[in-house]
C-alpha atoms as a PDB file:
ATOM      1  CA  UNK A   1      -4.098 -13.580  26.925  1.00  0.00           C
ATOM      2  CA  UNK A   2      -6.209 -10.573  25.742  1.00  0.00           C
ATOM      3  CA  UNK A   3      -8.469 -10.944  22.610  1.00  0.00           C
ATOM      4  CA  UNK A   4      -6.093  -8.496  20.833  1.00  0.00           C
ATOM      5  CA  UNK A   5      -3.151 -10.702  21.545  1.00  0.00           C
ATOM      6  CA  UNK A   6      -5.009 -14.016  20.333  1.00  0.00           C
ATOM      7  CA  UNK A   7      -5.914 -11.969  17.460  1.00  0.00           C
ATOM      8  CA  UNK A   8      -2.372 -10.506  16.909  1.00  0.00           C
ATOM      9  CA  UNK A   9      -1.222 -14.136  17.792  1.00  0.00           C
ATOM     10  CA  UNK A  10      -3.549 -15.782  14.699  1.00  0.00           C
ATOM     11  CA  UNK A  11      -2.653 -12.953  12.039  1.00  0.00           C
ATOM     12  CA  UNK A  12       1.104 -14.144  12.941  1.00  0.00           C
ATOM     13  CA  UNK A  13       0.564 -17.520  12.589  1.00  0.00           C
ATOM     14  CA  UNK A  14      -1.881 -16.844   8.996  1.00  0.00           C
ATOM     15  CA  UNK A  15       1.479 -14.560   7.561  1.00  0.00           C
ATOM     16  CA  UNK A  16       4.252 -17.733   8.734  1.00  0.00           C
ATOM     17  CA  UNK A  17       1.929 -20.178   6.709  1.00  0.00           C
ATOM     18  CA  UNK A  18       0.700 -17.882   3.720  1.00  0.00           C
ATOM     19  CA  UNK A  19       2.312 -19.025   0.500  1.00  0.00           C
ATOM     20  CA  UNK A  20       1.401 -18.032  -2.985  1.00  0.00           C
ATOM     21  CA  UNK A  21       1.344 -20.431  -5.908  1.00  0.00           C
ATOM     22  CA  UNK A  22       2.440 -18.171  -8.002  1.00  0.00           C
ATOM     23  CA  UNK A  23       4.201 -14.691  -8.390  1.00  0.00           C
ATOM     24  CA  UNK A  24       1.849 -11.602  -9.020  1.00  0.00           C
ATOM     25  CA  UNK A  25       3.297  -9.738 -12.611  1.00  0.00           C
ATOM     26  CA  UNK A  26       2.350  -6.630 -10.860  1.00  0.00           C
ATOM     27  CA  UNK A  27       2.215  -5.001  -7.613  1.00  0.00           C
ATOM     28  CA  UNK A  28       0.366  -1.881  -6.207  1.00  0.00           C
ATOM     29  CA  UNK A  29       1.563  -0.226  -3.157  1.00  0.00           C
ATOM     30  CA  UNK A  30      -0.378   2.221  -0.776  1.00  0.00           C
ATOM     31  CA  UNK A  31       2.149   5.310   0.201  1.00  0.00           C
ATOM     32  CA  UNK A  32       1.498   6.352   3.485  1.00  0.00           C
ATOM     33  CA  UNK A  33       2.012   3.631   5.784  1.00  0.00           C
ATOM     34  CA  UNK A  34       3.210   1.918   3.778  1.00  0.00           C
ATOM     35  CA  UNK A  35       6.446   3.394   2.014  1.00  0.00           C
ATOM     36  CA  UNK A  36       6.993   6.249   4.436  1.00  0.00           C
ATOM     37  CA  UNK A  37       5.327   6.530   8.095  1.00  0.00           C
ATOM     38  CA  UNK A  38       2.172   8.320   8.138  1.00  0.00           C
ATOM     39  CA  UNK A  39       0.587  10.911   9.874  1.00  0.00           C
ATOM     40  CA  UNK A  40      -2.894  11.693  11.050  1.00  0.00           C
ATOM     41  CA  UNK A  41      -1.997  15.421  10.315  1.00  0.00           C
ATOM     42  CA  UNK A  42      -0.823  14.202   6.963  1.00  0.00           C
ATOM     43  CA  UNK A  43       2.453  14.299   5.182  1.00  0.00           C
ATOM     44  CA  UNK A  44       3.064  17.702   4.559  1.00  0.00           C
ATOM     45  CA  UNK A  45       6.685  18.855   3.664  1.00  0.00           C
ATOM     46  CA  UNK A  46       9.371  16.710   2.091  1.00  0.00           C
ATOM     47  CA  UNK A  47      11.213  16.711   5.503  1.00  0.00           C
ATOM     48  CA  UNK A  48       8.155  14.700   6.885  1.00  0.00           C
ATOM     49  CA  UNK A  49       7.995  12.103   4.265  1.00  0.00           C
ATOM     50  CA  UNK A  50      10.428   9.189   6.107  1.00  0.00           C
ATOM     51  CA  UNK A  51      10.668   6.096   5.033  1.00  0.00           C
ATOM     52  CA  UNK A  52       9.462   2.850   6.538  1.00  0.00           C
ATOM     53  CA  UNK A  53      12.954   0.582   7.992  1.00  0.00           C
ATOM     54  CA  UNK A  54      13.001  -2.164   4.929  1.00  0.00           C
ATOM     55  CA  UNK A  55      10.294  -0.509   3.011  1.00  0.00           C
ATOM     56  CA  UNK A  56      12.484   1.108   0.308  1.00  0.00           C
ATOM     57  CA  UNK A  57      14.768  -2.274   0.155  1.00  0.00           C
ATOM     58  CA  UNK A  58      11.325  -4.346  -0.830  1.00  0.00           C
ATOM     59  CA  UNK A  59      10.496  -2.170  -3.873  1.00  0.00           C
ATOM     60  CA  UNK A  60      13.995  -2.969  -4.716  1.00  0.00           C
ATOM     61  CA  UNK A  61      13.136  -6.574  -4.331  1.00  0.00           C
ATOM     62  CA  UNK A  62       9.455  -6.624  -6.603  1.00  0.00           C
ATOM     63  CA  UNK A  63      12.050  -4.546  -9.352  1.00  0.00           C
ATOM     64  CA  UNK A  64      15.056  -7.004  -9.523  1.00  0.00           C
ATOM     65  CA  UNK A  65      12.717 -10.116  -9.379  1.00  0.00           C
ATOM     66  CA  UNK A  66      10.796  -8.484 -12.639  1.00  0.00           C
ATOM     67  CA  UNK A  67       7.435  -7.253 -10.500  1.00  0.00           C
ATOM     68  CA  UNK A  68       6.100  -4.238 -12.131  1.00  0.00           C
ATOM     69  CA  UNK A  69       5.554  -1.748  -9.026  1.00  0.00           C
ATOM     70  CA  UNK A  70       2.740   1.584  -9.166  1.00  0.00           C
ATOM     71  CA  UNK A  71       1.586   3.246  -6.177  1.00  0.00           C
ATOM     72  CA  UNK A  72      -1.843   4.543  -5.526  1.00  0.00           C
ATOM     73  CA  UNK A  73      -2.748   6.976  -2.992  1.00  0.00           C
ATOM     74  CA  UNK A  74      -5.323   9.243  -1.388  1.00  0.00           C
ATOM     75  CA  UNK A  75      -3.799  12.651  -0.678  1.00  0.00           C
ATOM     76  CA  UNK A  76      -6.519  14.712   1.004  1.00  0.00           C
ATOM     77  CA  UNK A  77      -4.760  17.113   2.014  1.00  0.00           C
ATOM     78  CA  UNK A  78      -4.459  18.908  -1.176  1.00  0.00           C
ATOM     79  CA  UNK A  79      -8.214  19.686  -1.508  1.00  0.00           C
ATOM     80  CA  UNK A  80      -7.923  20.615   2.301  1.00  0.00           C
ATOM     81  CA  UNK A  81      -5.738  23.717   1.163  1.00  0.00           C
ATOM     82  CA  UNK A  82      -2.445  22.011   3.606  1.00  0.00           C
ATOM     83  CA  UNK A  83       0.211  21.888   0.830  1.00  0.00           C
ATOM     84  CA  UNK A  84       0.622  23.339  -2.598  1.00  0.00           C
ATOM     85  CA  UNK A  85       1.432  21.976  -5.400  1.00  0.00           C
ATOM     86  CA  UNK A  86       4.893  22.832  -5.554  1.00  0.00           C
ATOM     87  CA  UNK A  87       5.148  21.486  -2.208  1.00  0.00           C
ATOM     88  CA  UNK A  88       3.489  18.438  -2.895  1.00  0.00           C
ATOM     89  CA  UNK A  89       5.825  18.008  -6.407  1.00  0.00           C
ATOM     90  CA  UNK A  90       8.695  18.095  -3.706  1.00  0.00           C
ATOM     91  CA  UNK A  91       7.222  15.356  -1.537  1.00  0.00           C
ATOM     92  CA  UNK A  92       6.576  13.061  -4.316  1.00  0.00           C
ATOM     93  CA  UNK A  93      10.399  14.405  -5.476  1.00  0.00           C
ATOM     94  CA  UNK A  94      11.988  13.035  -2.516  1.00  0.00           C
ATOM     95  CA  UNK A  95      10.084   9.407  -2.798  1.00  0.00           C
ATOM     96  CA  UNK A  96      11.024   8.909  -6.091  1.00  0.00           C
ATOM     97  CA  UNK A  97      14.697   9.282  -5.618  1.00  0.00           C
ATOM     98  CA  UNK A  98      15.192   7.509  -2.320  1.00  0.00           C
ATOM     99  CA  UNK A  99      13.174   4.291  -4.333  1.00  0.00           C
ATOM    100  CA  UNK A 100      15.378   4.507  -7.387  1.00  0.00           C
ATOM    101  CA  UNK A 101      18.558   5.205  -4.855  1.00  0.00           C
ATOM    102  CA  UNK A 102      17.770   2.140  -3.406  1.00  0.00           C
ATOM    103  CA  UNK A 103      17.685  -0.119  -6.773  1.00  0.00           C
ATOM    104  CA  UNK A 104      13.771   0.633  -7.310  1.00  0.00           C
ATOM    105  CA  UNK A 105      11.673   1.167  -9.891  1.00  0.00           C
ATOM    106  CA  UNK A 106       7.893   2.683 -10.320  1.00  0.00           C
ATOM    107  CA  UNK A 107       6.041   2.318 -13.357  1.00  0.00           C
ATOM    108  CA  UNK A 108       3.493   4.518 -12.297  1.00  0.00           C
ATOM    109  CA  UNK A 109       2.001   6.410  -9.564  1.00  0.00           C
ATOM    110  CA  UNK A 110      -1.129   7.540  -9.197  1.00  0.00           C
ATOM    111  CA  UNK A 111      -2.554  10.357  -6.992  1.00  0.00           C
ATOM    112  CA  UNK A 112      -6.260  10.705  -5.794  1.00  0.00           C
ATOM    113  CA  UNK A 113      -6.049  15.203  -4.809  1.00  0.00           C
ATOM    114  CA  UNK A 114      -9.872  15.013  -3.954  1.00  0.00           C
ATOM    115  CA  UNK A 115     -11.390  15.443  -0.126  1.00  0.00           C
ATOM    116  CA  UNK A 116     -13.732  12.854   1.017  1.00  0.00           C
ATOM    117  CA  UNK A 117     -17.256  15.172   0.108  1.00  0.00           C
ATOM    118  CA  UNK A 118     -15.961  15.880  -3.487  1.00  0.00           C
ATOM    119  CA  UNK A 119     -17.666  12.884  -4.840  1.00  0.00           C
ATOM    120  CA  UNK A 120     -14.802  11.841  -7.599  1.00  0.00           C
ATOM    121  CA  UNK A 121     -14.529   8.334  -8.986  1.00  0.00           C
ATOM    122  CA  UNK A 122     -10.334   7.767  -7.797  1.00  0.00           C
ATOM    123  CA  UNK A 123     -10.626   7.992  -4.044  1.00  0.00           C
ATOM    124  CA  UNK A 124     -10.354   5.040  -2.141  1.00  0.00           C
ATOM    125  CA  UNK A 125     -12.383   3.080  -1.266  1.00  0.00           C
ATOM    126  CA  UNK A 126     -13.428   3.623  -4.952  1.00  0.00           C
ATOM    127  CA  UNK A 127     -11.090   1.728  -7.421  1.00  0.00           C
ATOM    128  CA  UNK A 128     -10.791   4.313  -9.802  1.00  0.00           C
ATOM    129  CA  UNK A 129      -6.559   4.504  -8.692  1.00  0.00           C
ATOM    130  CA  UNK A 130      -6.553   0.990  -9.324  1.00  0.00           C
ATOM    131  CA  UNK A 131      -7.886   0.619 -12.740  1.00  0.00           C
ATOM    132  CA  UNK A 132      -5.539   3.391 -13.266  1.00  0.00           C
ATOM    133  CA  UNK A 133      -2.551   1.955 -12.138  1.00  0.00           C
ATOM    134  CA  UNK A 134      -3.139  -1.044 -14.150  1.00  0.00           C
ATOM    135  CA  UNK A 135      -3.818   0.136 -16.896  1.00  0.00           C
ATOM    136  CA  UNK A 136      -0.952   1.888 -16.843  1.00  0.00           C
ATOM    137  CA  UNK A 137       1.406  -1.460 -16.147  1.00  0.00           C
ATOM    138  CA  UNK A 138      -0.666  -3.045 -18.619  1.00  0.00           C
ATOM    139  CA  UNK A 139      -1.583  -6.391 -16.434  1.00  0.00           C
ATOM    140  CA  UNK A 140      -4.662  -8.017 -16.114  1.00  0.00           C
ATOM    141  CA  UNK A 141      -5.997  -7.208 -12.205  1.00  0.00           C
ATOM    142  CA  UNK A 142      -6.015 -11.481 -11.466  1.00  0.00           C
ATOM    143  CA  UNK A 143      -1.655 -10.701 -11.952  1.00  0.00           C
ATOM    144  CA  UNK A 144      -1.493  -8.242  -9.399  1.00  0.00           C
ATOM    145  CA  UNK A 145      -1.296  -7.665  -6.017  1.00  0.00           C
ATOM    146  CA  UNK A 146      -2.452  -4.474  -3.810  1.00  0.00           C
ATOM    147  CA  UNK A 147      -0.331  -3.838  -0.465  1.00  0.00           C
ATOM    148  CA  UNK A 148      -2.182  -1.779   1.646  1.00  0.00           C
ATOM    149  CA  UNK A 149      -2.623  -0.383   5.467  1.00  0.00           C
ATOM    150  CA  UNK A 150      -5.938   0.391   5.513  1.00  0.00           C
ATOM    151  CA  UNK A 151      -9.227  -0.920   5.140  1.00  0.00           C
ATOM    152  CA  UNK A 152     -10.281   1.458   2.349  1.00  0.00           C
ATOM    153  CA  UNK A 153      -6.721  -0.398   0.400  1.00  0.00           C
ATOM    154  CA  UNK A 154      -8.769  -3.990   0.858  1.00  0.00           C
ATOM    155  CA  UNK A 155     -12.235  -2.538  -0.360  1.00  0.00           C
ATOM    156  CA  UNK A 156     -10.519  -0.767  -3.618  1.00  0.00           C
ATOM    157  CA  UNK A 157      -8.474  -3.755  -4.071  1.00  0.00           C
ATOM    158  CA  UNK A 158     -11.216  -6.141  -3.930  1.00  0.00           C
ATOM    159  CA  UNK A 159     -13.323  -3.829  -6.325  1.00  0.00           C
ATOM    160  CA  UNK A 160     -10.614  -3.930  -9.112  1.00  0.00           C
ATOM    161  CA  UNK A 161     -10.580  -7.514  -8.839  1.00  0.00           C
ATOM    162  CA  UNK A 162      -6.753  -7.505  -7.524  1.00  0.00           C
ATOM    163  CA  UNK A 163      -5.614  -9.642  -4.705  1.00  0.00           C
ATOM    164  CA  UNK A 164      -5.510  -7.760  -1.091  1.00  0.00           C
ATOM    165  CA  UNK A 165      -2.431  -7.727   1.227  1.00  0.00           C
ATOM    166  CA  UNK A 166      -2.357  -5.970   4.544  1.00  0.00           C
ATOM    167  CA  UNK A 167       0.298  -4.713   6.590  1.00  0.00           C
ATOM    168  CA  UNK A 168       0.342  -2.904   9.745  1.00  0.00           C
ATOM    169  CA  UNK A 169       2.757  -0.118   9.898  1.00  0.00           C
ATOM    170  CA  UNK A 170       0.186   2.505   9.463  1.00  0.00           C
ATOM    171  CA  UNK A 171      -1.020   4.671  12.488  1.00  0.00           C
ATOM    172  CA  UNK A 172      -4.764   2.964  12.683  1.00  0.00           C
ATOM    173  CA  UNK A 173      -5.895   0.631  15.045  1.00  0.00           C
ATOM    174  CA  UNK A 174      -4.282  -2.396  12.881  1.00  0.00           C
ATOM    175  CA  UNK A 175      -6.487  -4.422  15.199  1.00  0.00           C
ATOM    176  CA  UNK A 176     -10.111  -3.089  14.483  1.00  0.00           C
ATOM    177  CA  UNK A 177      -8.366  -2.542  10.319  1.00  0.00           C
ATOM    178  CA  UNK A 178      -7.935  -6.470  10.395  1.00  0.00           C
ATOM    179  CA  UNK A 179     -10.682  -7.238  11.628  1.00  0.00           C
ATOM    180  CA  UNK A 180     -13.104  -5.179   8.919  1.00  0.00           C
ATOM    181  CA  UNK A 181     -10.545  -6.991   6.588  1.00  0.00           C
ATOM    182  CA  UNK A 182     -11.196 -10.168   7.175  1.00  0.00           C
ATOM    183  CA  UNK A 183     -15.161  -9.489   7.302  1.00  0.00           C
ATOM    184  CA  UNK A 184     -14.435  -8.329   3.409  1.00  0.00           C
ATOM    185  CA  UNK A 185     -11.970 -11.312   2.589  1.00  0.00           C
ATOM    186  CA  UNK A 186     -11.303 -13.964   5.205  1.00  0.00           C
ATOM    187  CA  UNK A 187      -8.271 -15.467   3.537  1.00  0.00           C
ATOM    188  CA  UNK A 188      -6.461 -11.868   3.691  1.00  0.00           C
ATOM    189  CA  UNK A 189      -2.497 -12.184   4.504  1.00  0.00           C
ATOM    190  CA  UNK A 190      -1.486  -9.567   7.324  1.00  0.00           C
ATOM    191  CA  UNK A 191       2.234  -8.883   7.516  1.00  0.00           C
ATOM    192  CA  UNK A 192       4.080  -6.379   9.954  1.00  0.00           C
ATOM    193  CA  UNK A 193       5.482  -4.169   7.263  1.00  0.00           C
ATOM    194  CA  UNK A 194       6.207  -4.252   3.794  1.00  0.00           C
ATOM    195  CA  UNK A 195       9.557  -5.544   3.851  1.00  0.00           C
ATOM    196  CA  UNK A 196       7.428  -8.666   5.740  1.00  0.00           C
ATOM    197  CA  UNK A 197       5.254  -8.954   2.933  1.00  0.00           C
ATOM    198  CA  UNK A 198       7.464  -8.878   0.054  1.00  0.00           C
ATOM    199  CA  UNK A 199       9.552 -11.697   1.900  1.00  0.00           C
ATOM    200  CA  UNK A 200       6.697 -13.855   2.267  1.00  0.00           C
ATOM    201  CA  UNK A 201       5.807 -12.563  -1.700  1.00  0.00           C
ATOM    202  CA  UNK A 202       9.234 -13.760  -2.754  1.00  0.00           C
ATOM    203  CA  UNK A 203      10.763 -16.253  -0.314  1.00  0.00           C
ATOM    204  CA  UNK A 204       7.472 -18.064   1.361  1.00  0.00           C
ATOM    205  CA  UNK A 205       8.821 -16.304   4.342  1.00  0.00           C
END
């Protein structure tokens, strides 16, 4: 057995036993990767935003079991001059009604436009999303939870003081992603996708 399938093997085993005592009031979801599949060329027309099998399902889930649900997410490729703002309205268009067609609800969603040299206090890794989004639901960070696919999720999670999930749908090496993870928090839960993570959320499963 390879060291990425012993390590694949214990992540398995840590999601199958990961319980939580108690539900989160509030959950923050990365987008890409997430929701929808990602892209290293980025999401850049509403045609390429498609969502994740089970992803859109979830949400539905966190709403009907009384989770408040807010996204957070870099989008870079606005202050790389690859979509307008028109364009990117239509994006975020399309994501909001296949959510609410599928029995979701978003209380808020917050957008980081900035490149990675523009030095702003939102980007992730920074927290500044976070603190937004919760202040926006209103919850205290200990209530919440932040689902992520990428390191820089776990180190803005763990910065706002709210709980880190990880799931592995995004296009990264979920390998060498877990593995920075768990040097940051070594309890972290890693699930295949979101619709994994909510079940395990929701069901201990």
């Amino acid at each position: 057995m390879t060291m990425e399938n012993k390590q694949a093997n214990k992540a398995a085993n840590k999601a199958a036993k990961w319980q939580i005592k108690k539900l989160p009031t509030g959950v923050i979801l990365d987008r890409d990767g997430v929701i929808n599949f990602d892209s290293p060329d980025y999401i850049l027309t509403p045609e390429q935003w498609q969502p994740i099998p089970g992803s859109l399902a979830a949400i539905a889930l966190l709403s009907r079991a009384g989770i408040v649900v807010s996204i957070a997410s870099n989008q870079s490729a606005l202050a790389r001059g690859m979509l307008d703002d028109a364009t990117f309205a239509a994006i975020h268009a399309r994501m909001m009604l296949a959510i609410e067609a599928a029995g979701g609800q978003l209380s808020h969603v917050a957008y980081c436009p900035h490149g990675p040299d523009d030095q702003c206090e939102c980007r992730k890794p920074l927290s500044g999303l976070l603190v937004e989004c919760l202040a926006a639901m209103r919850l205290p960070a200990d209530e919440v939870i932040m689902i992520g696919d990428s390191l820089r999720d776990v180190q803005a999670a763990l910065t706002a003081g709210v709980r880190p999930l990880l799931v592995q749908s995004g296009y990264g090496d979920a390998s060498a992603i877990l593995k920075k993870a768990h040097a940051l928090d070594a309890d972290i839960a890693v699930f295949p996708d979101l619709q994994a993570a909510v079940n395990a959320l929701l069901h201990g499963d």
